[in-house]
PDB file of N, CA and C in Angstrom:
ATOM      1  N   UNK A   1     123.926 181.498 370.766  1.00  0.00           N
ATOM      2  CA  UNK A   1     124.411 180.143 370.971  1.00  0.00           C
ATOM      3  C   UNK A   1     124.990 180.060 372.386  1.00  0.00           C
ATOM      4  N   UNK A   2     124.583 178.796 372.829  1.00  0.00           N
ATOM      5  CA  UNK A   2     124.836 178.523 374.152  1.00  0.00           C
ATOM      6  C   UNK A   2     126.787 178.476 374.533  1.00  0.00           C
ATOM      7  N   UNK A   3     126.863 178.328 375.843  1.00  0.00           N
ATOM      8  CA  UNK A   3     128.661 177.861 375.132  1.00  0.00           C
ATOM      9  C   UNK A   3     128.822 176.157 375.367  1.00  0.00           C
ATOM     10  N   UNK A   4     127.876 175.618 375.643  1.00  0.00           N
ATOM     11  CA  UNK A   4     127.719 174.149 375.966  1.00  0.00           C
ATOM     12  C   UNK A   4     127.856 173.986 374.364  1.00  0.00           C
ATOM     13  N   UNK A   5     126.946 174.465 373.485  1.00  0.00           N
ATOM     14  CA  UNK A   5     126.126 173.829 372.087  1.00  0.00           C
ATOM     15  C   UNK A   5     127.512 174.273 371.317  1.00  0.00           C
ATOM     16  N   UNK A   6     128.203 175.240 372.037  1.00  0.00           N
ATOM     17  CA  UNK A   6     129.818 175.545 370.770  1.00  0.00           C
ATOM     18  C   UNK A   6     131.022 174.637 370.941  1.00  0.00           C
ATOM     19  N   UNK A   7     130.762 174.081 372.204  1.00  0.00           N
ATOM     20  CA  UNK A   7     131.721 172.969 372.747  1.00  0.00           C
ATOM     21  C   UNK A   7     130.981 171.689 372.165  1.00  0.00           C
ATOM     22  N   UNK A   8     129.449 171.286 371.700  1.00  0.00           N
ATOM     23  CA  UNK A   8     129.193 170.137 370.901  1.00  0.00           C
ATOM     24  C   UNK A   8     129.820 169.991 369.630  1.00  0.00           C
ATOM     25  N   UNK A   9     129.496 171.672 369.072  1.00  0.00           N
ATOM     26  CA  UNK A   9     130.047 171.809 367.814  1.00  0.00           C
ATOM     27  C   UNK A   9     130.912 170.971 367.579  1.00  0.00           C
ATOM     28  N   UNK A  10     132.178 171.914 368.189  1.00  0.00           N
ATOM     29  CA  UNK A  10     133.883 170.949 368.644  1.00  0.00           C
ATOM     30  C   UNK A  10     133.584 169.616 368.481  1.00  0.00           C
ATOM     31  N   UNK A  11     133.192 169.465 369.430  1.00  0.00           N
ATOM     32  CA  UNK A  11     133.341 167.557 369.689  1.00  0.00           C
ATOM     33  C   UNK A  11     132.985 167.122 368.095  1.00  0.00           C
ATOM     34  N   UNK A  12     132.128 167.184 367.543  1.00  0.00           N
ATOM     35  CA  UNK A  12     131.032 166.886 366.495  1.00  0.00           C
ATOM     36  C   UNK A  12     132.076 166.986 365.225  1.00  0.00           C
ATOM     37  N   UNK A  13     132.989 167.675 365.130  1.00  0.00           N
ATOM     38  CA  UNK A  13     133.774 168.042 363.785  1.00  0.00           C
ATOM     39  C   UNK A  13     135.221 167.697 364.140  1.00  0.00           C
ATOM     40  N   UNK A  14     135.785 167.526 365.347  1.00  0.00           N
ATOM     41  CA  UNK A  14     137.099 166.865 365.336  1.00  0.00           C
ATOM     42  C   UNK A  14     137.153 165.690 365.186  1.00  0.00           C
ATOM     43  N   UNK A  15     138.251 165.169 364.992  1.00  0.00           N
ATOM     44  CA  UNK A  15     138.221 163.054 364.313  1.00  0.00           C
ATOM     45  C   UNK A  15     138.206 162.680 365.680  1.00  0.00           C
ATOM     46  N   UNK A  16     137.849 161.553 365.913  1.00  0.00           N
ATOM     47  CA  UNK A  16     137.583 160.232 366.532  1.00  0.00           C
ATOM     48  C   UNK A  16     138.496 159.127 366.943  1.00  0.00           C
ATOM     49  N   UNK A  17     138.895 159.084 367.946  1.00  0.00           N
ATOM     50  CA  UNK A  17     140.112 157.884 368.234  1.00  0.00           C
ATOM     51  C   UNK A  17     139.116 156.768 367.988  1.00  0.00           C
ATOM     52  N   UNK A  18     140.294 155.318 367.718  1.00  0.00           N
ATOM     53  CA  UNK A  18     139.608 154.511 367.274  1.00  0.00           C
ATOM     54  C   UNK A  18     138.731 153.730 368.758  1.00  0.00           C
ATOM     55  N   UNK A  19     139.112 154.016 369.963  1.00  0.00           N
ATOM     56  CA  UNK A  19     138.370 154.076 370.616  1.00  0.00           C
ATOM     57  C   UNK A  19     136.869 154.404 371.303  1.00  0.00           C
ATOM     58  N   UNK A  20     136.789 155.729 370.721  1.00  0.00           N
ATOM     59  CA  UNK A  20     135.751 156.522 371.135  1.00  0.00           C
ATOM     60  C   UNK A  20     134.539 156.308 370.027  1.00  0.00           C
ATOM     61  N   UNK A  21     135.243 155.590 368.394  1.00  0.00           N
ATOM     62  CA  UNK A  21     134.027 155.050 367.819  1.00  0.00           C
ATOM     63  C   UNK A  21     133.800 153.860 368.326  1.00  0.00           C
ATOM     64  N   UNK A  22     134.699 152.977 368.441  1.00  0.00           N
ATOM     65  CA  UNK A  22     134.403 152.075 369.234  1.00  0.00           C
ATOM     66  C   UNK A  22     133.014 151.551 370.369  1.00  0.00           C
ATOM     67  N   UNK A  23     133.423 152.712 371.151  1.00  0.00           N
ATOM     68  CA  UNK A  23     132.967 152.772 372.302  1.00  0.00           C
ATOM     69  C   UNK A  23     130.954 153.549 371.673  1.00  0.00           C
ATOM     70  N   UNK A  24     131.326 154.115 370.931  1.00  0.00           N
ATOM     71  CA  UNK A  24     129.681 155.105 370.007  1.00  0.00           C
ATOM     72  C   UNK A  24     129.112 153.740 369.022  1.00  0.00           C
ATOM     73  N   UNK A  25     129.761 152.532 369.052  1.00  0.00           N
ATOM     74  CA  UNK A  25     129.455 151.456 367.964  1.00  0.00           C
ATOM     75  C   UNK A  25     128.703 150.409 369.534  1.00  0.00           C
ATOM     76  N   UNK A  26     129.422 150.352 370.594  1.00  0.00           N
ATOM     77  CA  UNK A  26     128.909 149.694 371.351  1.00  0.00           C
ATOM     78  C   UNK A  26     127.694 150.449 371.807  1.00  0.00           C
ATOM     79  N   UNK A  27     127.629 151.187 372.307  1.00  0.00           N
ATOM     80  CA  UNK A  27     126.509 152.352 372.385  1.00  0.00           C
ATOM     81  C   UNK A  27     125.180 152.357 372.161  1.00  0.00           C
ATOM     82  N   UNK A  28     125.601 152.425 370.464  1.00  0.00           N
ATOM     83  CA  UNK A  28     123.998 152.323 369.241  1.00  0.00           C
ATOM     84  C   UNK A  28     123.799 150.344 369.368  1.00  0.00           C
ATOM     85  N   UNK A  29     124.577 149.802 369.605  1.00  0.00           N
ATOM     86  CA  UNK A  29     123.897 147.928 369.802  1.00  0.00           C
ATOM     87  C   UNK A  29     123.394 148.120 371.037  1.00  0.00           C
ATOM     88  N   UNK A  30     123.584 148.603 372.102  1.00  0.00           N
ATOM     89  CA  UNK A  30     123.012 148.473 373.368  1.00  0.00           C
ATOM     90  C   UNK A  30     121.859 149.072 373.242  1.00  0.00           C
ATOM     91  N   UNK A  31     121.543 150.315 372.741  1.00  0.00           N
ATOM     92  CA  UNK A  31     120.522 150.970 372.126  1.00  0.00           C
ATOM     93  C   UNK A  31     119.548 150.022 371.056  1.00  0.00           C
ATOM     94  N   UNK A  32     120.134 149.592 370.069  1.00  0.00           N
ATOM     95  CA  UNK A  32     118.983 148.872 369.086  1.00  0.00           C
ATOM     96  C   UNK A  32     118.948 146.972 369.651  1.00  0.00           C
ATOM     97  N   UNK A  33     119.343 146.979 371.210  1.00  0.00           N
ATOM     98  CA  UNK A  33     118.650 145.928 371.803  1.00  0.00           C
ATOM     99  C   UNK A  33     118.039 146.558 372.328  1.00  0.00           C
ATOM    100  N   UNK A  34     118.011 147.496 372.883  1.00  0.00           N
ATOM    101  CA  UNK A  34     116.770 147.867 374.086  1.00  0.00           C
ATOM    102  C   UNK A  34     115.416 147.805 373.452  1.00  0.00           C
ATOM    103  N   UNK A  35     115.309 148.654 372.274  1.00  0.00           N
ATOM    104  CA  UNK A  35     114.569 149.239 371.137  1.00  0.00           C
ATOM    105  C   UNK A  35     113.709 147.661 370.770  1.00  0.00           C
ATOM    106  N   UNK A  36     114.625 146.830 370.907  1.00  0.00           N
ATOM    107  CA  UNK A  36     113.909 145.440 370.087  1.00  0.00           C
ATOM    108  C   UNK A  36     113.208 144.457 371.461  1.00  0.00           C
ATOM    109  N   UNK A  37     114.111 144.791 372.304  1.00  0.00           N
ATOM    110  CA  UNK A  37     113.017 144.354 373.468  1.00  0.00           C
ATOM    111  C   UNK A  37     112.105 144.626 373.809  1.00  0.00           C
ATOM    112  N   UNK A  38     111.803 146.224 374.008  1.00  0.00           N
ATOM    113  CA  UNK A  38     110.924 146.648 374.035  1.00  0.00           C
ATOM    114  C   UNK A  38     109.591 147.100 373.319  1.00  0.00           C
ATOM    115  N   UNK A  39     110.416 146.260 371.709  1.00  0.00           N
ATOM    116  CA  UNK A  39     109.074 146.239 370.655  1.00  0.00           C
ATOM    117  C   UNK A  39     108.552 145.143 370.715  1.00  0.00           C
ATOM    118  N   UNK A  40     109.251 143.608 371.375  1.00  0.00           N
ATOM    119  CA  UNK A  40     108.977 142.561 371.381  1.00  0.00           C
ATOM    120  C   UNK A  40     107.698 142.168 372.328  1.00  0.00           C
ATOM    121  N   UNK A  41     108.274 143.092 373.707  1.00  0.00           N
ATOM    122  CA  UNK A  41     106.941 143.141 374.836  1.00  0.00           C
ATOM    123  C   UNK A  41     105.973 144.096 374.672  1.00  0.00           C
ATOM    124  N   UNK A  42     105.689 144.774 373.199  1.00  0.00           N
ATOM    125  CA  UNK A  42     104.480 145.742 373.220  1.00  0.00           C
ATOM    126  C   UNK A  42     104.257 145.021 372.364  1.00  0.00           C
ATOM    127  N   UNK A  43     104.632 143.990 371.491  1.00  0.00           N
ATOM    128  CA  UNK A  43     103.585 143.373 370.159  1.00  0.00           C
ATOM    129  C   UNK A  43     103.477 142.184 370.626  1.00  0.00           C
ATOM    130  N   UNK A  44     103.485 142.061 372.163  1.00  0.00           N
ATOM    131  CA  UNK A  44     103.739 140.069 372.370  1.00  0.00           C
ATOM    132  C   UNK A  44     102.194 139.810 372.292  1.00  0.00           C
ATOM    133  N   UNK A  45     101.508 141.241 373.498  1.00  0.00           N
ATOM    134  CA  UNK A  45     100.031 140.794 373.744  1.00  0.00           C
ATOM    135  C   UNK A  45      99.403 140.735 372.295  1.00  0.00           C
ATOM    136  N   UNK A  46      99.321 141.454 371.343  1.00  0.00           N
ATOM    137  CA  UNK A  46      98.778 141.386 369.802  1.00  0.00           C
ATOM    138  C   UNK A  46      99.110 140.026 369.452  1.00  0.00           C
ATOM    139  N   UNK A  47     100.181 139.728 369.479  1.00  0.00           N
ATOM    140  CA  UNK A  47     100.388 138.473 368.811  1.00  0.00           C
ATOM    141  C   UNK A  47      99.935 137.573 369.144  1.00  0.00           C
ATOM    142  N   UNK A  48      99.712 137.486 370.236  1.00  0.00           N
ATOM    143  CA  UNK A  48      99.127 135.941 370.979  1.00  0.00           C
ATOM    144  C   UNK A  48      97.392 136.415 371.421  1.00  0.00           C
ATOM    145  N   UNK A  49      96.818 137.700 370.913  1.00  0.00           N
ATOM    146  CA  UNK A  49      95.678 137.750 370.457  1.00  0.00           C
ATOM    147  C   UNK A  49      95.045 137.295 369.209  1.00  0.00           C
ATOM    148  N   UNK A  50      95.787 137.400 368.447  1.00  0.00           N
ATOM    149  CA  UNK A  50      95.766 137.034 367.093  1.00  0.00           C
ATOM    150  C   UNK A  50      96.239 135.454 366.877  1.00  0.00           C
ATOM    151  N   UNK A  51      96.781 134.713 367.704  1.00  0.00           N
ATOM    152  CA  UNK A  51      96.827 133.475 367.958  1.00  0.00           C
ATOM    153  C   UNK A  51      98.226 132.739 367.044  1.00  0.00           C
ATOM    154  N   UNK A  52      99.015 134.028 367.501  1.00  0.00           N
ATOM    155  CA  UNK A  52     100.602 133.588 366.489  1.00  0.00           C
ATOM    156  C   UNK A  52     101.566 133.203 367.645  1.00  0.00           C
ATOM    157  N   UNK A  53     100.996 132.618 368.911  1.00  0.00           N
ATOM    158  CA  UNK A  53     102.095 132.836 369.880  1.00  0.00           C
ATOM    159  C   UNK A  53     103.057 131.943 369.703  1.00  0.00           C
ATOM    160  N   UNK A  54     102.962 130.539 368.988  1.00  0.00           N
ATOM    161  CA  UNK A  54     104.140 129.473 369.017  1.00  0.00           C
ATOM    162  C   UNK A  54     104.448 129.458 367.531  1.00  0.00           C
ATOM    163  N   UNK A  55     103.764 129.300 366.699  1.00  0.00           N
ATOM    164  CA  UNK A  55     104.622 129.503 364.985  1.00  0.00           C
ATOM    165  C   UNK A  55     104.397 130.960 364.379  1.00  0.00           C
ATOM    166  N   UNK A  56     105.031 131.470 364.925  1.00  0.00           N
ATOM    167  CA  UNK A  56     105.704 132.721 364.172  1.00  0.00           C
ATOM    168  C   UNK A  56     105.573 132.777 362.657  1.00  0.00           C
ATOM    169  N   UNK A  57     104.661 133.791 362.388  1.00  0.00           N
ATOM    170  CA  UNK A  57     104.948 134.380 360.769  1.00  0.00           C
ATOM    171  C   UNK A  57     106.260 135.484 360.631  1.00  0.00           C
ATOM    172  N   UNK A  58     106.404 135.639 359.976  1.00  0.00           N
ATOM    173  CA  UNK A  58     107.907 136.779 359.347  1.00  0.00           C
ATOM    174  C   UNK A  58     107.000 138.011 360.018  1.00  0.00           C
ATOM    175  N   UNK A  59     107.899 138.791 360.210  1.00  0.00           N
ATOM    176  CA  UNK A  59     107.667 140.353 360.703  1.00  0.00           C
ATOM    177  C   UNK A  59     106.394 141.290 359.362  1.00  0.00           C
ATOM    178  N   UNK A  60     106.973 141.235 358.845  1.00  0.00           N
ATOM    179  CA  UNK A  60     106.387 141.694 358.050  1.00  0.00           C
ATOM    180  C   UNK A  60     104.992 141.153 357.539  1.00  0.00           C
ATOM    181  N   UNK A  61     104.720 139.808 357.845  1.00  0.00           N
ATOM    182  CA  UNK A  61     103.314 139.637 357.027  1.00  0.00           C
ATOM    183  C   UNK A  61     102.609 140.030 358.677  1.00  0.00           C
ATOM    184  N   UNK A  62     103.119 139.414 359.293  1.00  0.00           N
ATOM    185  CA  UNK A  62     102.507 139.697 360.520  1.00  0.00           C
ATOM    186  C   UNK A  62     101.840 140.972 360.630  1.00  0.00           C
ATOM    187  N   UNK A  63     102.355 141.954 360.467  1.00  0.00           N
ATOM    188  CA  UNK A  63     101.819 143.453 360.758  1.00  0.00           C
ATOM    189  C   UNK A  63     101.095 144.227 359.387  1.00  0.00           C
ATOM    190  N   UNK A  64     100.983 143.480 358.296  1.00  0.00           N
ATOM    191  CA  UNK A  64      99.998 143.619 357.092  1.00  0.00           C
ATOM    192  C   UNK A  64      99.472 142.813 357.416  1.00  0.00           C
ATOM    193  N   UNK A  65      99.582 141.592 357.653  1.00  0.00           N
ATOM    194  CA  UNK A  65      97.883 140.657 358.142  1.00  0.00           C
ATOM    195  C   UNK A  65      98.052 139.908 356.681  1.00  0.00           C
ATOM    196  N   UNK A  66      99.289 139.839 355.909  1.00  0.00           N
ATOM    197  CA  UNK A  66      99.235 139.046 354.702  1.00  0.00           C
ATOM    198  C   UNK A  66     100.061 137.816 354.686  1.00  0.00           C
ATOM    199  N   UNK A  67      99.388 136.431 353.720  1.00  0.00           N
ATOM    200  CA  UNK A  67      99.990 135.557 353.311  1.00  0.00           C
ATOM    201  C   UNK A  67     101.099 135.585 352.382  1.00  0.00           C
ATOM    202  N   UNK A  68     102.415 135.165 352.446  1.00  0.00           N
ATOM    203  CA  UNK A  68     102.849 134.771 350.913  1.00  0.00           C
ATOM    204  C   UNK A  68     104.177 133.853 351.264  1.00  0.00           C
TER     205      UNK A  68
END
């Protein structure tokens, strides 16, 4: 074991000021916007191949190709 990966350990198993989750809560949203932007501009060209560019179906039928 590295001594970097025994000092993660540490970090990983001591408690958390209410700050520092805080700050790991802002983090993962900045993260699952990026994630959604960047799924938005890889399925835009599909979508507006498929001719869904102004009325939007739900996520889900969209990518089964189903009605309901």
């Amino acid at each position: 074991m590295m001594p970097y990966q025994s000092y993660q350990g540490y970090q990983a198993g001591r408690p958390k000021t209410v700050d520092e989750i805080r700050r790991a809560h802002e983090q993962l949203g900045h993260m699952a916007e990026n994630i959604s932007w960047l799924w938005q501009h890889a399925t835009r060209p599909l979508a507006l191949l498929r001719g869904q560019g102004q009325g939007r179906r739900p996520a889900r039928s969209a990518l089964l190709g189903a009605e309901r």
